[in-house]
Each structure stands twice: as C-alpha cells, then as structure tokens.
Protein backbone atom coordinates (compact mmCIF):
# COMPACT_ATOMS: atom_id res chain seq x y z
CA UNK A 1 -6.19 8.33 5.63
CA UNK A 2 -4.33 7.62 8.56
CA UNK A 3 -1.30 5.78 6.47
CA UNK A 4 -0.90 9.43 4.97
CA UNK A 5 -0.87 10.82 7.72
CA UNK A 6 1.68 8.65 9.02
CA UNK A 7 3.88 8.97 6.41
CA UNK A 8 3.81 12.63 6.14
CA UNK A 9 4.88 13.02 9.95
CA UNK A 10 7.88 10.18 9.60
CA UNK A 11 8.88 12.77 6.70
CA UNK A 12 9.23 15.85 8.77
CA UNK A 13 11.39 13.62 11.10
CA UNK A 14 8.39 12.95 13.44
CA UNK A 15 10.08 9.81 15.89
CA UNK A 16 7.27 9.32 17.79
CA UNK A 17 4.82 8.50 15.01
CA UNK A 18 5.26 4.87 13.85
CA UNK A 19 5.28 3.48 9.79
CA UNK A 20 4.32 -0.31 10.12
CA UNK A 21 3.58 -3.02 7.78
CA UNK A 22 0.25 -3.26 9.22
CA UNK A 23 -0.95 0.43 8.60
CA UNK A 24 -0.68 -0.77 4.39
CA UNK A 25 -1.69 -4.07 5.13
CA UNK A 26 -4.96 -2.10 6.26
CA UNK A 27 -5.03 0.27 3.37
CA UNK A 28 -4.36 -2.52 0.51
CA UNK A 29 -7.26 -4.38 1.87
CA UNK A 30 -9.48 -1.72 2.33
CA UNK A 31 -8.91 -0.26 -1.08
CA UNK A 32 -9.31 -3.96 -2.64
CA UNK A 33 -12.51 -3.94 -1.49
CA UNK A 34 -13.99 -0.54 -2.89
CA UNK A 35 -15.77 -0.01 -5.54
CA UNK A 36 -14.24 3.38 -6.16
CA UNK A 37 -12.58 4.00 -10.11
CA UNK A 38 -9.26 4.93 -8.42
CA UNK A 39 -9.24 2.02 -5.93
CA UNK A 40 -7.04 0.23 -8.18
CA UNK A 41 -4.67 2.76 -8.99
CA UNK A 42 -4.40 3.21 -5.04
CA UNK A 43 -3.53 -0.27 -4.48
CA UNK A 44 -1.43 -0.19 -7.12
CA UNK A 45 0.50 2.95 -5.65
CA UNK A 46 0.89 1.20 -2.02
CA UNK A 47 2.08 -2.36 -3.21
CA UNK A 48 4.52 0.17 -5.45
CA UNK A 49 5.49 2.21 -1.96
CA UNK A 50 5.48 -1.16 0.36
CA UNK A 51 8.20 -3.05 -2.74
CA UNK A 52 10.30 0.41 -2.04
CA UNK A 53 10.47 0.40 1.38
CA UNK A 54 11.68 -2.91 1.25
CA UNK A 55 14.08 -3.22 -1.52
CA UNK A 56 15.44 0.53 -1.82
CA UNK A 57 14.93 1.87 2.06
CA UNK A 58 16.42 -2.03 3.05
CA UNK A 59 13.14 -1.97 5.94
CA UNK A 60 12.97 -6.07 6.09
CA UNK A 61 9.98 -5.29 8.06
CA UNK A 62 8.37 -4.05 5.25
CA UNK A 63 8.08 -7.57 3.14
CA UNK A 64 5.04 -7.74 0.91
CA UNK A 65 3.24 -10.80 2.17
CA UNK A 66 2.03 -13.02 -0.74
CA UNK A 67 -1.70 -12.36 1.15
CA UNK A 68 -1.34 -8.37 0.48
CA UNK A 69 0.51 -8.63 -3.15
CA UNK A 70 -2.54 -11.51 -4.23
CA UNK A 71 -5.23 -8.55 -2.57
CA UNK A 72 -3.49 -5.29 -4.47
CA UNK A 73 -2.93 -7.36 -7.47
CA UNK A 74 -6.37 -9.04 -7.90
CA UNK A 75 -7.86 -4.96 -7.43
CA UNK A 76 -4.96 -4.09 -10.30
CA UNK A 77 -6.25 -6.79 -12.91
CA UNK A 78 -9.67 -5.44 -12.46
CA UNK A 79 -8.97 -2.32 -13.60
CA UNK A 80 -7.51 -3.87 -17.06
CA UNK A 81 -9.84 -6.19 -17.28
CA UNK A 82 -12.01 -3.03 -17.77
CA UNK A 83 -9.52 -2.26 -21.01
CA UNK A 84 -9.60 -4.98 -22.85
C-alpha cells in the first residue's frame, strides 16, 4: 500500500516523500469498501493513526473529517455486528 510506504520513508527521515491527509482519506475508503475479514480492523487501525497524528504529533492537517470517521466507523460496527 502506498500509505505504508509513505510512512515508512517519512520514518527513516525521508523529506522528499510527503504524509497527507488524503493518502488515509484514500485508504479508509478503500478498506470500507472491502469485503476482506481484516478490512475492519484496518480501518480501525488508520482512524486510530489519523486521531494520533492529530492530537499527539499536533499535525492540524491531519483532522479526521466527520466524512472519513462516519466511513471507518460504519466498516468498525460491521465487524461487531458480526459478534453479537
């Protein structure tokens, strides 16, 4: 996944290689819409890494939108509507 990528190369101090809001926007969406078993656990596991960027890291440009949190979440209660 390109997001992985990204995020790999930011960690080994990689400048050139940009981290935006968009590249999870773009995951969160696509994950929300497959029909994988761990697709909700990935969602899950960006909305968690997109929340710490912005609140810990203090990246404002990293906001969850109420668009992406409503996508990632409605993936999440899927998987425990499955438990119940």
């Amino acid at each position: 996944m390109i997001l992985e990528r990204a995020e790999k190369e930011v960690g080994a101090g990689n400048l050139l290689v940009p981290l935006t809001f968009d590249m999870f926007s773009i995951a969160i969406e696509t994950w929300s819409r497959s029909a994988t078993d761990d697709a909700p656990f990935q969602c899950e596991k960006l909305l968690q890494k997109l929340c710490h960027l912005y609140q810990h890291e203090m990246h404002l440009l990293f906001k969850p939108t109420t668009n992406i949190f409503n996508l990632g979440m409605s993936r999440m209660r899927s998987r425990y509507a499955c438990l119940i």
